[in-house]
Protein backbone atom coordinates (compact mmCIF):
# COMPACT_ATOMS: atom_id res chain seq x y z
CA UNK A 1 -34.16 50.70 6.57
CA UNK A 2 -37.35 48.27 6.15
CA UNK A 3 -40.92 49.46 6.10
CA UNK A 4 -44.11 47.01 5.48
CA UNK A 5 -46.55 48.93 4.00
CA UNK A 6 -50.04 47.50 4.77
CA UNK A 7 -53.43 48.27 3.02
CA UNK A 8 -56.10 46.78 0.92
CA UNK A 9 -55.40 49.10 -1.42
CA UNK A 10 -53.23 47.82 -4.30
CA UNK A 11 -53.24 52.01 -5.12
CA UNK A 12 -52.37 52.92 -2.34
CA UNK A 13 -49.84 50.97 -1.26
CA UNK A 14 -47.76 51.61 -4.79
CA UNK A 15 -48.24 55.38 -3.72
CA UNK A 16 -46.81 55.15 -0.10
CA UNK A 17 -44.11 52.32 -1.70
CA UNK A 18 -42.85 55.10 -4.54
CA UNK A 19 -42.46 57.57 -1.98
CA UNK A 20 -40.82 55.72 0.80
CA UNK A 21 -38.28 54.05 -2.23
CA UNK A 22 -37.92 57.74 -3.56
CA UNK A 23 -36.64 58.35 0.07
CA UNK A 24 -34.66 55.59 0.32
CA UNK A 25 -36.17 52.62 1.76
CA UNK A 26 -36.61 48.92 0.88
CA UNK A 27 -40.53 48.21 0.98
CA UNK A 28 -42.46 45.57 1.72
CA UNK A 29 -46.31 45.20 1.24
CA UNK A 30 -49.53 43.22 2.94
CA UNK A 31 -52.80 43.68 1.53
CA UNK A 32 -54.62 42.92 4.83
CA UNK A 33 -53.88 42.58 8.61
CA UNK A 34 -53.80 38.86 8.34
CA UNK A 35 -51.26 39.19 5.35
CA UNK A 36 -48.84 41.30 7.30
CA UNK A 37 -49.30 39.02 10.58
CA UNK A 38 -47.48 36.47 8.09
CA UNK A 39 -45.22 38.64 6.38
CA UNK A 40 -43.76 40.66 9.12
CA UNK A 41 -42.00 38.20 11.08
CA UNK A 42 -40.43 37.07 7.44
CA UNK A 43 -39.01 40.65 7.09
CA UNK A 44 -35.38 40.77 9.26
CA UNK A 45 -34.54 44.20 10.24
CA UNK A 46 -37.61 45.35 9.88
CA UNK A 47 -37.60 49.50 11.22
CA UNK A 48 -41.48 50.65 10.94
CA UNK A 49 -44.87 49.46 9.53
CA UNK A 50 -47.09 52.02 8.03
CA UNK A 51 -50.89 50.48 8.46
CA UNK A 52 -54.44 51.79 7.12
CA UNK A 53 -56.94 51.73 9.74
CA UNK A 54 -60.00 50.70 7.85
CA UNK A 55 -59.41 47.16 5.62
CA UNK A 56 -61.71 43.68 5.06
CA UNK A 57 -60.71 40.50 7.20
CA UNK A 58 -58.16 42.73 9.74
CA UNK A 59 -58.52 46.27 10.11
CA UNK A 60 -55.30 48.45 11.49
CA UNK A 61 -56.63 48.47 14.91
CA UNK A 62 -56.86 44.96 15.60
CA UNK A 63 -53.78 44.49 13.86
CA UNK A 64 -51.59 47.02 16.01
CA UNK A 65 -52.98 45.53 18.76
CA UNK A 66 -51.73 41.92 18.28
CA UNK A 67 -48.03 43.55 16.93
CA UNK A 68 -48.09 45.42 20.14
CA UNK A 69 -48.70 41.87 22.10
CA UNK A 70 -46.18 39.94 20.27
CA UNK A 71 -42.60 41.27 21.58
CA UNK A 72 -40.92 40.95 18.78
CA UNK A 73 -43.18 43.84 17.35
CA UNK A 74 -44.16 45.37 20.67
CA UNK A 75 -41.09 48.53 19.82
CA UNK A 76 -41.14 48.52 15.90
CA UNK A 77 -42.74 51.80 15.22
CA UNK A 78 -46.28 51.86 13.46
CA UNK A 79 -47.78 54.99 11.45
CA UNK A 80 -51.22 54.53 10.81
CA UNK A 81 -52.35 55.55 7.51
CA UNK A 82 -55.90 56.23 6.66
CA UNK A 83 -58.56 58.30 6.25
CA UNK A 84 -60.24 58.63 9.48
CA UNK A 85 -60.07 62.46 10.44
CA UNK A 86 -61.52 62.22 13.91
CA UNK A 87 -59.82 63.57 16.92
CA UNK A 88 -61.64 60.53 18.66
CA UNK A 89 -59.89 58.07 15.95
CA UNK A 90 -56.23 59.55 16.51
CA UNK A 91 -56.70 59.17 19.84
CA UNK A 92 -57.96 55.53 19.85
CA UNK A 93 -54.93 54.80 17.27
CA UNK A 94 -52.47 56.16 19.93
CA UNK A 95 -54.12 54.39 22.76
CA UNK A 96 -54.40 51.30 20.96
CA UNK A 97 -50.01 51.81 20.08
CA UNK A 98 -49.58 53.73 17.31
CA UNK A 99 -45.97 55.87 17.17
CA UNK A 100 -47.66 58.64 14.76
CA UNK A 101 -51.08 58.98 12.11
CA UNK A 102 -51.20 60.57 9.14
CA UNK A 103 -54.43 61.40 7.10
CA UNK A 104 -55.23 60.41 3.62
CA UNK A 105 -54.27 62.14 1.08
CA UNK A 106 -51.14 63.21 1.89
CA UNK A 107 -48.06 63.96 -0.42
CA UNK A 108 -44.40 62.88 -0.13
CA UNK A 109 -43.35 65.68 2.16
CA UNK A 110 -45.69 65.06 4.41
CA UNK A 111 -44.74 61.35 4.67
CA UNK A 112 -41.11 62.49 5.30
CA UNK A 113 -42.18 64.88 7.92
CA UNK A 114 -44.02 62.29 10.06
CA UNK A 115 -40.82 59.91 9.06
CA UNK A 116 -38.48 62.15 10.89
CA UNK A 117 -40.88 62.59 13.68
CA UNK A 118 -40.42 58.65 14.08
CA UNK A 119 -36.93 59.36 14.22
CA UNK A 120 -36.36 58.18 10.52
CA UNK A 121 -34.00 60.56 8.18
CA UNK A 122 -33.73 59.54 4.84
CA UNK A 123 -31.00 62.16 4.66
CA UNK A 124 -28.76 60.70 7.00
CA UNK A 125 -29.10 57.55 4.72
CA UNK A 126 -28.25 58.77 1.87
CA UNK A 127 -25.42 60.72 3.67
């Protein structure tokens, strides 16, 4: 399984990239919306995108939107990623297209909870 992992930061996106290769998935990263609107169609097979709400040039929201537009990308599962708390914000994420949100921080159990919500066992990988 494929994930793009897209945020500005270089930090974070080592973080979320150890723990999704720790559970057994090839990753991918974008520093910025318009990075991953390049990279993503490049990526074949690609199963989910995990995508930080707040970043320069793109930010998450815009960016789901246009994946959601584009059929090719209009089923691939997005998680955003980020650090807005706000009920509000979820529910603007969800209404905008995103599958499931998870708040930063978070730890590796966390990400693997959300991951099976998606319908993503890295245990049945592995298996």
């Amino acid at each position: 399984m494929k994930a793009l992992v897209v945020d500005d930061s270089r930090a974070m996106r080592r973080i979320i990239a150890k723990y999704l290769v720790e559970l057994g998935f090839e990753v991918h990263e974008a520093g910025s919306g318009l990075e991953a609107l390049v990279q993503a169609p490049k990526i074949p097979g690609l199963s989910f995108i995990l995508l930080d709400w707040n970043m320069p040039e793109m930010d998450g929201r815009t960016l789901l939107e246009r994946l959601r537009a584009d059929p090719d990308f209009a089923d691939i599962p997005v998680m955003m990623v980020t650090t807005e708390s706000e009920m509000e914000q979820v529910e603007v994420a969800l209404q905008a297209g995103a599958s499931e949100y998870l708040m930063k921080p978070f730890d590796r159990a966390a990400l693997r909870e959300k991951l099976l919500l998606l319908g993503f066992d890295p245990e049945e990988k592995a298996a």
